[in-house]
PDB file of N, CA and C in Angstrom:
ATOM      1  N   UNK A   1     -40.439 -52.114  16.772  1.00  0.00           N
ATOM      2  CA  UNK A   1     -41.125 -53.117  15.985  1.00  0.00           C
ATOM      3  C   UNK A   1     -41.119 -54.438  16.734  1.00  0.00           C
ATOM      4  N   UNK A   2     -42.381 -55.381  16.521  1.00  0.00           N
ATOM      5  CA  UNK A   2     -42.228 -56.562  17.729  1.00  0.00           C
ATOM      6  C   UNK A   2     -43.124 -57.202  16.298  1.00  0.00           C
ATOM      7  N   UNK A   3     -42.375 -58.595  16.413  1.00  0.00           N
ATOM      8  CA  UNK A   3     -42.452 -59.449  15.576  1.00  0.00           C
ATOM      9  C   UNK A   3     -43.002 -60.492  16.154  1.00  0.00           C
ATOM     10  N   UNK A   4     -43.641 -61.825  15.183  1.00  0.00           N
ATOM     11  CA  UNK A   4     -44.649 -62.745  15.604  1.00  0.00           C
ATOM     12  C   UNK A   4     -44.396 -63.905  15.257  1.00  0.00           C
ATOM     13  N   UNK A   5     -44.188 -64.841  15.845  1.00  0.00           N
ATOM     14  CA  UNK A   5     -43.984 -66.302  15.238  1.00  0.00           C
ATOM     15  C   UNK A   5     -45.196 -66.795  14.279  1.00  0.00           C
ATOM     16  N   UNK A   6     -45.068 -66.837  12.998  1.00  0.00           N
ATOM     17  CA  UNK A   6     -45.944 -67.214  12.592  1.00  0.00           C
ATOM     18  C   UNK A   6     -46.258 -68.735  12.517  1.00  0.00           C
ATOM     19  N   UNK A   7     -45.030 -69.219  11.940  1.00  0.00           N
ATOM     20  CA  UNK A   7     -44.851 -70.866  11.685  1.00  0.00           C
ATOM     21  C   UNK A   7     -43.651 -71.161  11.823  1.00  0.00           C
ATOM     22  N   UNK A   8     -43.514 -72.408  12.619  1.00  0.00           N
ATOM     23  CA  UNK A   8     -42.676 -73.260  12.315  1.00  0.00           C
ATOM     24  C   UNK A   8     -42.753 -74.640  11.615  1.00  0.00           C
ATOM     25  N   UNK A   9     -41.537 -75.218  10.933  1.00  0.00           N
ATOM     26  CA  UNK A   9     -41.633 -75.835  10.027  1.00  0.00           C
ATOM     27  C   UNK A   9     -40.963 -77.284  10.165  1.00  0.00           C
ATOM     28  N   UNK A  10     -41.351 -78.458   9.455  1.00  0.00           N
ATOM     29  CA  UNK A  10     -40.832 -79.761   9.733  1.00  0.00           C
ATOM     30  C   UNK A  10     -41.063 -80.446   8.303  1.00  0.00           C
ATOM     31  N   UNK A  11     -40.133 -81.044   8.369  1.00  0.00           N
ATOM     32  CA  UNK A  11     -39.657 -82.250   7.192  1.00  0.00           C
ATOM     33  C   UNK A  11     -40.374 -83.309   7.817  1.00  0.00           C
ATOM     34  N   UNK A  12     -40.630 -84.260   6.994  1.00  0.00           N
ATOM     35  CA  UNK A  12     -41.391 -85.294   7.090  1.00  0.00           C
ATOM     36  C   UNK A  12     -41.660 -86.536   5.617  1.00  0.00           C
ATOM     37  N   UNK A  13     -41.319 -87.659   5.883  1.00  0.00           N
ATOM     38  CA  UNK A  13     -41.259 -88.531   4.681  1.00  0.00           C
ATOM     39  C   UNK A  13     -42.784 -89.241   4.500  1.00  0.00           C
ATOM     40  N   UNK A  14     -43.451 -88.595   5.284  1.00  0.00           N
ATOM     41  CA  UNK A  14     -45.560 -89.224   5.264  1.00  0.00           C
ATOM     42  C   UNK A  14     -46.102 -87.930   5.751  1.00  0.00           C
ATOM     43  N   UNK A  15     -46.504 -87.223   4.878  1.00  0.00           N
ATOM     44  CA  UNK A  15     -46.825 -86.280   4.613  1.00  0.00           C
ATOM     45  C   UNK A  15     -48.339 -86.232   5.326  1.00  0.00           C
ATOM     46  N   UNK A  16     -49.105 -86.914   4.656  1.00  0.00           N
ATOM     47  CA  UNK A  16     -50.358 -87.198   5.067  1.00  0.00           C
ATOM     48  C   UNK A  16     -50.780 -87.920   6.731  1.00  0.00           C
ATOM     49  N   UNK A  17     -49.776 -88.387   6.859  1.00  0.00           N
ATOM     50  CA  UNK A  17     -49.821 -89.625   8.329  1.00  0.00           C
ATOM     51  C   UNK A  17     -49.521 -88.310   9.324  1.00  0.00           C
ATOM     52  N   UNK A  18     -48.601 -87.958   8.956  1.00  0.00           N
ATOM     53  CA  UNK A  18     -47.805 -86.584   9.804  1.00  0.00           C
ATOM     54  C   UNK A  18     -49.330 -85.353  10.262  1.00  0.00           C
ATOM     55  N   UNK A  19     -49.991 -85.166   9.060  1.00  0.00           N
ATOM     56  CA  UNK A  19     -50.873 -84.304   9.019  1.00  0.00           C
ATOM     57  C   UNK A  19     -52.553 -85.165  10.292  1.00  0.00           C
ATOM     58  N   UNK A  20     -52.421 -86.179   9.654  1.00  0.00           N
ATOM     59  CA  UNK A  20     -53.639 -86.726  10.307  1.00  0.00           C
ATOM     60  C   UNK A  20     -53.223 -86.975  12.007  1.00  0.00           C
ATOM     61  N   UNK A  21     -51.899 -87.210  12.553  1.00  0.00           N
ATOM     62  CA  UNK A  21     -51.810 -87.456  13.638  1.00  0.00           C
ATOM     63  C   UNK A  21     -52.072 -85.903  14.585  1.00  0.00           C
ATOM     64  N   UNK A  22     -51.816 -84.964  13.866  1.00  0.00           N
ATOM     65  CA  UNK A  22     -51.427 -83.598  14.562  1.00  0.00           C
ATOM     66  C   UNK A  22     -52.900 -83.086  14.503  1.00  0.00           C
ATOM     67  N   UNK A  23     -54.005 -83.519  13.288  1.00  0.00           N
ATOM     68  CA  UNK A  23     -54.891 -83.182  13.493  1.00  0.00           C
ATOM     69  C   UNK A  23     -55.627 -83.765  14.696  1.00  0.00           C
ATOM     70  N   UNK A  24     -55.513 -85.432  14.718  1.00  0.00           N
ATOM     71  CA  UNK A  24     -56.526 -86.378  15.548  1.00  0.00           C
ATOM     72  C   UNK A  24     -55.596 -86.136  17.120  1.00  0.00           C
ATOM     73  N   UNK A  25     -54.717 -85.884  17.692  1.00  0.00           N
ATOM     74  CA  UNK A  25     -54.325 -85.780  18.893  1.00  0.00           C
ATOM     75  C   UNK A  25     -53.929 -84.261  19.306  1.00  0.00           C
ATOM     76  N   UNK A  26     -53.636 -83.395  18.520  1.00  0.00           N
ATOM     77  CA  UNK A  26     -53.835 -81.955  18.504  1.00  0.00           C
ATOM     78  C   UNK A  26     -54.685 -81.207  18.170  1.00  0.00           C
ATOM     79  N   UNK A  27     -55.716 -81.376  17.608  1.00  0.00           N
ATOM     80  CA  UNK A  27     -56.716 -80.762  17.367  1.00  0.00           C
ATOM     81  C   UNK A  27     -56.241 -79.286  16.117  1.00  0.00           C
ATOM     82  N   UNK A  28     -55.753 -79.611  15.405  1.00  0.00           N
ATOM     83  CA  UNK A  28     -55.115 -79.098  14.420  1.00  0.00           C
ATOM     84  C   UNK A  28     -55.997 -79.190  13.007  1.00  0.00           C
ATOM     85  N   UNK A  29     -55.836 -77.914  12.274  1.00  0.00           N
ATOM     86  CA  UNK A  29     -56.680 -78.017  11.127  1.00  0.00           C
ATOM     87  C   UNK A  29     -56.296 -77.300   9.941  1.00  0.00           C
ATOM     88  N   UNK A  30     -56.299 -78.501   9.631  1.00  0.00           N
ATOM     89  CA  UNK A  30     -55.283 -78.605   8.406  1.00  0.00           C
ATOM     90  C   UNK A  30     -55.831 -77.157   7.220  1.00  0.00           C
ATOM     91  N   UNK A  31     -54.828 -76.778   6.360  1.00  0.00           N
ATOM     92  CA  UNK A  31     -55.144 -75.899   5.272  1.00  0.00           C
ATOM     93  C   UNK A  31     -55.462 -77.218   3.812  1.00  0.00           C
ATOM     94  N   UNK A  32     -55.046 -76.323   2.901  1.00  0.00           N
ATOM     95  CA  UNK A  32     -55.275 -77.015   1.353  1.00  0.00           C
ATOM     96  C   UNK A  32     -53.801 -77.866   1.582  1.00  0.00           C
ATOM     97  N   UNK A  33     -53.498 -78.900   0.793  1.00  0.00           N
ATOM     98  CA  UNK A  33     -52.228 -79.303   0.199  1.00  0.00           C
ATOM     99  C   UNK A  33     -51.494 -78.616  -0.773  1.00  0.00           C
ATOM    100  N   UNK A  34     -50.486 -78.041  -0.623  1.00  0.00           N
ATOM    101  CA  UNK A  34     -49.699 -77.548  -1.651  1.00  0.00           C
ATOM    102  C   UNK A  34     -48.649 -78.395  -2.578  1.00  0.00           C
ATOM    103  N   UNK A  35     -48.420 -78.396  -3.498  1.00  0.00           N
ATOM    104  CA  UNK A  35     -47.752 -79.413  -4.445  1.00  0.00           C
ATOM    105  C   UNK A  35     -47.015 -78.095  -5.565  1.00  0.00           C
ATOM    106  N   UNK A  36     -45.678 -78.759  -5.641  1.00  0.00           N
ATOM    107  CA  UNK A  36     -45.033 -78.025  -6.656  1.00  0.00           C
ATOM    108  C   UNK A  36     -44.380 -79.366  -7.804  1.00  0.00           C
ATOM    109  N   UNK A  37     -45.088 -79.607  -8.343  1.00  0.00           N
ATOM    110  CA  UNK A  37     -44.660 -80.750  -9.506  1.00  0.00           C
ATOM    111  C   UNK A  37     -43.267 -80.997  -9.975  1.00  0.00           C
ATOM    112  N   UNK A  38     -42.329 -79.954 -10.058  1.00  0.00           N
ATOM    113  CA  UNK A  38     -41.179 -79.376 -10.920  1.00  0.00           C
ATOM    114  C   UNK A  38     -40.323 -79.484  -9.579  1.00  0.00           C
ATOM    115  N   UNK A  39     -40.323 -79.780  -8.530  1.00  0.00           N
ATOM    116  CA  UNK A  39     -39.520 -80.412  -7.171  1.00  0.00           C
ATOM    117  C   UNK A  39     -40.132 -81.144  -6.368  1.00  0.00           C
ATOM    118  N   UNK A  40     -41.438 -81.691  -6.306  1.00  0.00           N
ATOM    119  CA  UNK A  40     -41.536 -82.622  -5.685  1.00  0.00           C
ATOM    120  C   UNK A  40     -42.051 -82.108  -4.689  1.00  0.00           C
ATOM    121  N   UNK A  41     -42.080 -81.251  -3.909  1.00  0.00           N
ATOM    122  CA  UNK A  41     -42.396 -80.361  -2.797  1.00  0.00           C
ATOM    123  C   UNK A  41     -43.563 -80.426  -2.751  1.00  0.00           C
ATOM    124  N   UNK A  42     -44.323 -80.789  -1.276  1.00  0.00           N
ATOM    125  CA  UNK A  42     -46.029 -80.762  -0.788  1.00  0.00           C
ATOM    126  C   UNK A  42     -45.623 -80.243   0.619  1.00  0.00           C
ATOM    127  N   UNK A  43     -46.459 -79.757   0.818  1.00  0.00           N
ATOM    128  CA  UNK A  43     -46.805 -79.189   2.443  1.00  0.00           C
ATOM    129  C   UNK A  43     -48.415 -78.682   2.786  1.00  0.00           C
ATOM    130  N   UNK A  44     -48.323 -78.924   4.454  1.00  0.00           N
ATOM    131  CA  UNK A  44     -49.823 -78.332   4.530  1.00  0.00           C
ATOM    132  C   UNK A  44     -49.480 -77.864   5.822  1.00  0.00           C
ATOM    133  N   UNK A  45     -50.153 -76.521   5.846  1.00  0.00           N
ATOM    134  CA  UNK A  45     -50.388 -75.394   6.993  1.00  0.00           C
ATOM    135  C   UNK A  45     -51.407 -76.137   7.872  1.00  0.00           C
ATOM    136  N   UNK A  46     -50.776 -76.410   9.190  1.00  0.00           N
ATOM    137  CA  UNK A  46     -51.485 -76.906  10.188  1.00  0.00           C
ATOM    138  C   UNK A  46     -52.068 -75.402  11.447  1.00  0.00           C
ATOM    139  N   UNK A  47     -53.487 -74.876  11.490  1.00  0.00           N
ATOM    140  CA  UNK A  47     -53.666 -73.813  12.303  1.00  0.00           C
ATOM    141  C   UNK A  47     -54.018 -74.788  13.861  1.00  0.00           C
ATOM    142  N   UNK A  48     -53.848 -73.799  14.473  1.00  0.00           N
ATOM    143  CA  UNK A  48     -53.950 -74.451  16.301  1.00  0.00           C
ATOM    144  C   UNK A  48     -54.735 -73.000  16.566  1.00  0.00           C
ATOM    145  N   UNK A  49     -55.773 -73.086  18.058  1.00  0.00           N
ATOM    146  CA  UNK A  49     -55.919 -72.481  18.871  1.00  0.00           C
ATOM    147  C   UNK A  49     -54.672 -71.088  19.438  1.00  0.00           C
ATOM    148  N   UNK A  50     -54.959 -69.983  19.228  1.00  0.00           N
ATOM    149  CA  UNK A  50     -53.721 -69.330  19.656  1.00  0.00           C
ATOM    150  C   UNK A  50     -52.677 -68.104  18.340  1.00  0.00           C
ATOM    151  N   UNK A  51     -53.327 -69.269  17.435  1.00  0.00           N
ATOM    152  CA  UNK A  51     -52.778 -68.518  16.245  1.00  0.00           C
ATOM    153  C   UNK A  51     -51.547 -69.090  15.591  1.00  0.00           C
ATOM    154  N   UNK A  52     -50.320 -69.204  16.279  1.00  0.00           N
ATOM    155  CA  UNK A  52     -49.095 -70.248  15.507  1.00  0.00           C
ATOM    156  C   UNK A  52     -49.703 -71.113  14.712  1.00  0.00           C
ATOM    157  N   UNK A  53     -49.142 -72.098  13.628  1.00  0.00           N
ATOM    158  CA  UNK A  53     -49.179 -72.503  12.392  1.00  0.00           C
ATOM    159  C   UNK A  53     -47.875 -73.000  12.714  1.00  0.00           C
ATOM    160  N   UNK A  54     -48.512 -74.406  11.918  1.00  0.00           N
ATOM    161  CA  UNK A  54     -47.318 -75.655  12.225  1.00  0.00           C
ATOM    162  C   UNK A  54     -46.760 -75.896  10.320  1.00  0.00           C
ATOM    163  N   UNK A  55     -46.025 -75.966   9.730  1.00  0.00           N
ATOM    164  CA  UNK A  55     -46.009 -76.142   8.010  1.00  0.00           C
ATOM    165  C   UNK A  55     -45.393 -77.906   7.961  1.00  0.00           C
ATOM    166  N   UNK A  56     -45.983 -78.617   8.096  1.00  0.00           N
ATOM    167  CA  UNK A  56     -45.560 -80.184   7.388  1.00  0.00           C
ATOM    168  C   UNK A  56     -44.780 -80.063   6.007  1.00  0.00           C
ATOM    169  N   UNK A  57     -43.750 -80.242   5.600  1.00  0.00           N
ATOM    170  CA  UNK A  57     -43.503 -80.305   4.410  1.00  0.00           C
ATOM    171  C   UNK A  57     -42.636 -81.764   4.097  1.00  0.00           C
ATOM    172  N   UNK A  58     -42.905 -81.815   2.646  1.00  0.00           N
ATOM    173  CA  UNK A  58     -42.362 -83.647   1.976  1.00  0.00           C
ATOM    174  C   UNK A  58     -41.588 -82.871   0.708  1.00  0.00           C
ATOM    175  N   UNK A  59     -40.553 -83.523   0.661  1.00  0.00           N
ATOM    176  CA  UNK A  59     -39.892 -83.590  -0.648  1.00  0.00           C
ATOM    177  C   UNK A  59     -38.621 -84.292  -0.387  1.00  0.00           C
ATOM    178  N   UNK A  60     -38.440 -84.959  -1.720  1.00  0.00           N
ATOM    179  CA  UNK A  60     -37.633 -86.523  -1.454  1.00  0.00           C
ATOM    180  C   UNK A  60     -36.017 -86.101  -1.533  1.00  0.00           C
ATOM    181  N   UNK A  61     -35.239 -86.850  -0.570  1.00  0.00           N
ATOM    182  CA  UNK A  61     -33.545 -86.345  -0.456  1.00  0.00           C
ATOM    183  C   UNK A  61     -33.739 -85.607   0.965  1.00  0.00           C
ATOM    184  N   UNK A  62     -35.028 -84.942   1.367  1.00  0.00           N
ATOM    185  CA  UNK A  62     -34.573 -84.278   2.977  1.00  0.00           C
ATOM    186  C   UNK A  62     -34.835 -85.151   4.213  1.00  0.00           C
ATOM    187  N   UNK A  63     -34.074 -84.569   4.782  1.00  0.00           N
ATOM    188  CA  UNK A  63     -34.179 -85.278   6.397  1.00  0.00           C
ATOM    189  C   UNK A  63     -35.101 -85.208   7.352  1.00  0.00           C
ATOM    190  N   UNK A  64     -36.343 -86.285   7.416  1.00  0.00           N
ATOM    191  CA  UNK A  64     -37.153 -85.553   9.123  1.00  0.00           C
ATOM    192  C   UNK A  64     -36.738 -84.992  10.090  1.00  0.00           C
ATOM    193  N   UNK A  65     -37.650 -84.112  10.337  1.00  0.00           N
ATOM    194  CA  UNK A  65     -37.680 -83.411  11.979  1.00  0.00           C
ATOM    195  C   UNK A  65     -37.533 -82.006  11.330  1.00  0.00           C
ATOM    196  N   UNK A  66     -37.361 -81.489  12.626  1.00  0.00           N
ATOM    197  CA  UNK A  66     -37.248 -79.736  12.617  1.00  0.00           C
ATOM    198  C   UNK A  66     -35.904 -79.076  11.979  1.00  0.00           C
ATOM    199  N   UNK A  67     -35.531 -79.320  11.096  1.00  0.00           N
ATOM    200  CA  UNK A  67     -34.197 -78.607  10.343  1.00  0.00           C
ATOM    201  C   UNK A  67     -34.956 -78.117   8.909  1.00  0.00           C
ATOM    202  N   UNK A  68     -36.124 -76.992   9.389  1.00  0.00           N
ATOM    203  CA  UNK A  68     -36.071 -76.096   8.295  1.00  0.00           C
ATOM    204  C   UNK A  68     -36.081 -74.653   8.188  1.00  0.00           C
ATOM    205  N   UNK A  69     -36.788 -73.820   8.919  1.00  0.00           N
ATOM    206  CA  UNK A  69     -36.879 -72.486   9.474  1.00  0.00           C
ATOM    207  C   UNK A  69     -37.958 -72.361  10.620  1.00  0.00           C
ATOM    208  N   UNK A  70     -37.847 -71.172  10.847  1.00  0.00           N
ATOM    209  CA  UNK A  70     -38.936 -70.584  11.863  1.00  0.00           C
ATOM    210  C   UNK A  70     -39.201 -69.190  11.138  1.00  0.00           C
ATOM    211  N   UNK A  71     -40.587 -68.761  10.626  1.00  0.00           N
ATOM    212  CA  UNK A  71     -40.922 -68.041   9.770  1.00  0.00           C
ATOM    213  C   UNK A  71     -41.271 -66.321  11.114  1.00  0.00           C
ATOM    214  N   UNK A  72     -41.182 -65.659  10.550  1.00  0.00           N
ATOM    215  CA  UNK A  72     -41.394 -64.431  11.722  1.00  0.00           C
ATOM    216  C   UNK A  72     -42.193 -63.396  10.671  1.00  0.00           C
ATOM    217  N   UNK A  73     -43.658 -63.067  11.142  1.00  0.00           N
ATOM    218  CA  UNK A  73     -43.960 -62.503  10.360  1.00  0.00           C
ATOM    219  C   UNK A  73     -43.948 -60.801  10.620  1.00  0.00           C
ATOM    220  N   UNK A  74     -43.691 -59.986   9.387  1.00  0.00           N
ATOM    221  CA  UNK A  74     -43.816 -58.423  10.266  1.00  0.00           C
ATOM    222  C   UNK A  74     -44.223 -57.797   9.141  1.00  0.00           C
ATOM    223  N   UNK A  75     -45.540 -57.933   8.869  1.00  0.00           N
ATOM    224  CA  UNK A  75     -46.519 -56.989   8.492  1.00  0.00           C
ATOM    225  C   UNK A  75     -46.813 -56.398   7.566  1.00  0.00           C
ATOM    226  N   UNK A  76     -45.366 -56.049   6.822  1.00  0.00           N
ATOM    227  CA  UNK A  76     -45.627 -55.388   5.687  1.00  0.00           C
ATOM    228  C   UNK A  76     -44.573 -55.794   4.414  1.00  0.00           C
ATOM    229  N   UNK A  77     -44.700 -56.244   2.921  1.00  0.00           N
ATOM    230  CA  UNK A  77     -43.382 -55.865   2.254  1.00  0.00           C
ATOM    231  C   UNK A  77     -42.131 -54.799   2.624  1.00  0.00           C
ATOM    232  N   UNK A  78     -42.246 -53.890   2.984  1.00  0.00           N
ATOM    233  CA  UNK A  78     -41.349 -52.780   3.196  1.00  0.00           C
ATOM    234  C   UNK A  78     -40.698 -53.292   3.963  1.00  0.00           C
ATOM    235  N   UNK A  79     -41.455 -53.793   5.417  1.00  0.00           N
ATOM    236  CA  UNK A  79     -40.611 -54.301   6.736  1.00  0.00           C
ATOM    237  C   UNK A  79     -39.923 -55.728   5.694  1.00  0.00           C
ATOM    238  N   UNK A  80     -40.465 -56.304   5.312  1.00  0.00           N
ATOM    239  CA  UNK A  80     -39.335 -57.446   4.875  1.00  0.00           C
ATOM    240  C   UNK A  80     -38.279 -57.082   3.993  1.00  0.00           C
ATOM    241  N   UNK A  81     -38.791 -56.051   3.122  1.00  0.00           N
ATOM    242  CA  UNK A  81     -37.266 -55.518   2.373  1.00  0.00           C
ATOM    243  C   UNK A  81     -36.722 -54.963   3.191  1.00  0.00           C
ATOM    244  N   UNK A  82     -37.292 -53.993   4.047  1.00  0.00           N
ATOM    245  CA  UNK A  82     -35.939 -53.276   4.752  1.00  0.00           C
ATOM    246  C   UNK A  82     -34.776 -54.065   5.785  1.00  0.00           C
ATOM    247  N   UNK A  83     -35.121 -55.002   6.594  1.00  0.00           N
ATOM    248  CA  UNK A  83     -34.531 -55.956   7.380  1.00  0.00           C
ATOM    249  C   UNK A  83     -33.605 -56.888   6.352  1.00  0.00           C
ATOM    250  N   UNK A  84     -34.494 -57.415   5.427  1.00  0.00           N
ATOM    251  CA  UNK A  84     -33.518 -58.771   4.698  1.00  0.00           C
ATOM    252  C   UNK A  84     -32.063 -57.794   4.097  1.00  0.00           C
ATOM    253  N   UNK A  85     -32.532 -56.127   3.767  1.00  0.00           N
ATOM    254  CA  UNK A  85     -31.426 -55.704   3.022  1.00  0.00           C
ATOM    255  C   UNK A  85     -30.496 -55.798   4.130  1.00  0.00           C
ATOM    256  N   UNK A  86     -31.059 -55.338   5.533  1.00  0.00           N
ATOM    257  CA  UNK A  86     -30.095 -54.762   7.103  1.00  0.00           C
ATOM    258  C   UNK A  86     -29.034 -56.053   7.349  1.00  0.00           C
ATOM    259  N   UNK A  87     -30.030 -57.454   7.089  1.00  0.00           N
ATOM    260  CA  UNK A  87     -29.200 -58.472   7.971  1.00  0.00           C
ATOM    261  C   UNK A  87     -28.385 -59.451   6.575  1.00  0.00           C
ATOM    262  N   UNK A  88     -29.053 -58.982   5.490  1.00  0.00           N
ATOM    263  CA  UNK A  88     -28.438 -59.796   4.424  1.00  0.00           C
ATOM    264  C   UNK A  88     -29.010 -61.051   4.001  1.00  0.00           C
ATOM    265  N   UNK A  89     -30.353 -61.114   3.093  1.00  0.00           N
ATOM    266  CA  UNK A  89     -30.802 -62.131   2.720  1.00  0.00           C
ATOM    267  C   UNK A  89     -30.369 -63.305   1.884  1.00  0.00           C
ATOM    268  N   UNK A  90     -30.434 -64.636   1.990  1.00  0.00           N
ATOM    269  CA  UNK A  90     -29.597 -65.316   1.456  1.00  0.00           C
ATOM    270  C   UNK A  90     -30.802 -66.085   0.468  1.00  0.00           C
ATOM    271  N   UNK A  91     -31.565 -65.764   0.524  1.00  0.00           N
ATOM    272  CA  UNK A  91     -32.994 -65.940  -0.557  1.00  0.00           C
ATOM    273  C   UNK A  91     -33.767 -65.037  -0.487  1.00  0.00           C
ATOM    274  N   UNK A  92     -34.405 -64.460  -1.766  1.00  0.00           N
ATOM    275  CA  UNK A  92     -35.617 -63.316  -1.773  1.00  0.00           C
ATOM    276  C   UNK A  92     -34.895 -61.853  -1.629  1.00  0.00           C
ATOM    277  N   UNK A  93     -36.126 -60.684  -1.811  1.00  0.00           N
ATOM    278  CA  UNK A  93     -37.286 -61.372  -1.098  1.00  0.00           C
ATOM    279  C   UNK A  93     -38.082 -61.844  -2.720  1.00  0.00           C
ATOM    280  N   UNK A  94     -38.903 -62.240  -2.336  1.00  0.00           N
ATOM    281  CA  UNK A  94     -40.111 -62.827  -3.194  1.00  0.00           C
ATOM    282  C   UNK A  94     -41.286 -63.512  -2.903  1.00  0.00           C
ATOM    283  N   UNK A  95     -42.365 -63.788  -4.288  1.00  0.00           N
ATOM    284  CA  UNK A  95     -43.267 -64.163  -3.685  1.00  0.00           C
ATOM    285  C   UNK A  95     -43.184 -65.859  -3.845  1.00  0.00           C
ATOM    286  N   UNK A  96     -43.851 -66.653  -2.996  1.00  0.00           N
ATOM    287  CA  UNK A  96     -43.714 -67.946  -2.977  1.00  0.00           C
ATOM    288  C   UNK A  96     -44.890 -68.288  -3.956  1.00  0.00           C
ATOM    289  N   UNK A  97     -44.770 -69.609  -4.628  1.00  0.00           N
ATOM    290  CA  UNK A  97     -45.548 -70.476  -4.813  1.00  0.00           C
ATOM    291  C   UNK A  97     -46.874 -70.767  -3.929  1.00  0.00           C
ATOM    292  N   UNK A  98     -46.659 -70.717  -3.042  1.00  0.00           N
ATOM    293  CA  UNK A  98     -47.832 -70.804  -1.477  1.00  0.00           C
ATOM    294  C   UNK A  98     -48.630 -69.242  -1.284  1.00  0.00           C
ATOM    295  N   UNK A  99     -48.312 -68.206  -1.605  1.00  0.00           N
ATOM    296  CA  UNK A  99     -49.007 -66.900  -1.553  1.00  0.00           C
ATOM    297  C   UNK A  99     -47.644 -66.108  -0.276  1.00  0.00           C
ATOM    298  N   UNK A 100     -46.832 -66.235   0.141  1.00  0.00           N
ATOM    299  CA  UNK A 100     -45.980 -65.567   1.036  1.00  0.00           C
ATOM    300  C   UNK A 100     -45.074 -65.018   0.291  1.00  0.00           C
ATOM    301  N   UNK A 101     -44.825 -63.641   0.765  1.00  0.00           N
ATOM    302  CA  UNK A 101     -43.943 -62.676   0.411  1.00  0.00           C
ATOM    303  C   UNK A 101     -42.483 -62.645   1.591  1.00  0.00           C
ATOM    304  N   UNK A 102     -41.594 -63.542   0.840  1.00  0.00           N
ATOM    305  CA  UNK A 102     -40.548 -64.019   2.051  1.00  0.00           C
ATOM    306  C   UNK A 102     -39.277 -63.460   1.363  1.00  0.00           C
ATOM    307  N   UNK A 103     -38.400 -63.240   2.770  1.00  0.00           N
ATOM    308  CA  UNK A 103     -37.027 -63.411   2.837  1.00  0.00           C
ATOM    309  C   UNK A 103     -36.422 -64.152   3.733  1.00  0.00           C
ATOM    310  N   UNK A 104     -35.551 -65.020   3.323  1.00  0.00           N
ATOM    311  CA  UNK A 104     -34.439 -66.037   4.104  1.00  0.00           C
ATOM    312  C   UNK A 104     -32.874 -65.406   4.523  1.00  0.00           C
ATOM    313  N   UNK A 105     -32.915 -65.472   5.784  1.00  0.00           N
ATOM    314  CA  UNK A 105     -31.638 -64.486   6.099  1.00  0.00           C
ATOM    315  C   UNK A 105     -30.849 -65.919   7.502  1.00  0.00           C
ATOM    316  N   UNK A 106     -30.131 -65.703   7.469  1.00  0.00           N
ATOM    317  CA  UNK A 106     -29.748 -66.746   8.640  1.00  0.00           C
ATOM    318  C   UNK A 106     -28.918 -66.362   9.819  1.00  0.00           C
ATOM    319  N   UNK A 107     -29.467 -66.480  11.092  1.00  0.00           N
ATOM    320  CA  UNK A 107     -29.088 -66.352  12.343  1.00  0.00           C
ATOM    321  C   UNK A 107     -27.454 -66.603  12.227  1.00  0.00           C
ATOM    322  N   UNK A 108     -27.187 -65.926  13.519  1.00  0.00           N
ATOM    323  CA  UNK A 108     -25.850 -66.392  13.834  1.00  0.00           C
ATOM    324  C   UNK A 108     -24.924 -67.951  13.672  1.00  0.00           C
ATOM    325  N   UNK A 109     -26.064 -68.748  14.014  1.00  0.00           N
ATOM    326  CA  UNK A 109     -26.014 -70.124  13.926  1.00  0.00           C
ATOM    327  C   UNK A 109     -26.275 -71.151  12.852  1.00  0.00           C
ATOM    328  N   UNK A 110     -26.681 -70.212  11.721  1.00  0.00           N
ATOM    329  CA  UNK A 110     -26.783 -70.676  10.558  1.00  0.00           C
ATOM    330  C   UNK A 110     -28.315 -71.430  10.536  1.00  0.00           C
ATOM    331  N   UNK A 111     -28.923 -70.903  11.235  1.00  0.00           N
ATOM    332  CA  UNK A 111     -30.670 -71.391  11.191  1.00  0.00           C
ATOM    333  C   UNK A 111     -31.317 -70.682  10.099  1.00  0.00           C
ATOM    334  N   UNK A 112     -32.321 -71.119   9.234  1.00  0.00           N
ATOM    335  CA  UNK A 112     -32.935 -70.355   8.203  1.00  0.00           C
ATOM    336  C   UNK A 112     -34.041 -69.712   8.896  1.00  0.00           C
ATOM    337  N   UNK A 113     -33.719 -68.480   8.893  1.00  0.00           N
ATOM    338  CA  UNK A 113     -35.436 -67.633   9.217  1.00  0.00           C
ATOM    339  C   UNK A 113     -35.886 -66.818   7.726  1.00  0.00           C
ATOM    340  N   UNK A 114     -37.424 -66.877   8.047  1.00  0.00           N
ATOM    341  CA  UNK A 114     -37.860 -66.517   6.949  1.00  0.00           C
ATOM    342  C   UNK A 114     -38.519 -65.246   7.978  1.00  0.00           C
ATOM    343  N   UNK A 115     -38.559 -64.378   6.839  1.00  0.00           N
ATOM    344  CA  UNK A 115     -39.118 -63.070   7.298  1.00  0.00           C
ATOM    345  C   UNK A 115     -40.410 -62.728   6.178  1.00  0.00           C
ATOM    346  N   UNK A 116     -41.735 -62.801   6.823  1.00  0.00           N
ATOM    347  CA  UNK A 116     -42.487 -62.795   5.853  1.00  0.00           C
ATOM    348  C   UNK A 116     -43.673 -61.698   6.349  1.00  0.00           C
ATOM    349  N   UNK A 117     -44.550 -61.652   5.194  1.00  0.00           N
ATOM    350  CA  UNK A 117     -45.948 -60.955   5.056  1.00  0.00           C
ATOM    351  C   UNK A 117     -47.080 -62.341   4.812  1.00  0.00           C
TER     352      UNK A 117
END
């Protein structure tokens, strides 16, 4: 089985500024805005040339920069249940608010990976 970076992910306190710079000097294009009312939580799926997907996300109390996951996608529900049960999921699996069918399991190093469809 060979797995795919789908997205990686970043905190950010200007949600919108964050989004417009990556579009106007990266050539990046943006998805819908997502908003979860009941935490505060917005993000937007940035697509690039190539296929990777960048996820901007805002919600108030977190820290900028890259301290959130790196998402790995493999293809099917089954493949995400069967792995999250192998390595021990510490969220999920389930479906997100956003349309992703994820599990959160964490590296040796205590990094959050999400394992998704």
């Amino acid at each position: 089985m060979t797995a795919s970076i789908e997205h990686v992910a970043l905190w950010t306190d200007d949600l919108e500024g964050l989004r417009a710079w990556y579009e106007l000097w990266l050539g990046a294009l943006a998805g819908e805005r997502y908003e979860n009312a009941a935490t505060g939580f917005a993000s937007y799926f940035l697509s690039f040339t190539g296929g990777a997907r960048l996820e901007l996300m805002a919600m108030p109390g977190q820290e900028r920069g890259l301290r959130a996951h790196v998402a790995f996608s493999l293809g099917s529900r089954e493949r995400v249940d069967e792995l999250a049960a192998a390595i021990g999921a510490v969220e999920g699996p389930r479906t997100t608010g956003d349309g992703y069918y994820e599990a959160v399991v964490l590296d040796p190093d205590g990094n959050r990976v999400e394992l998704i469809v």
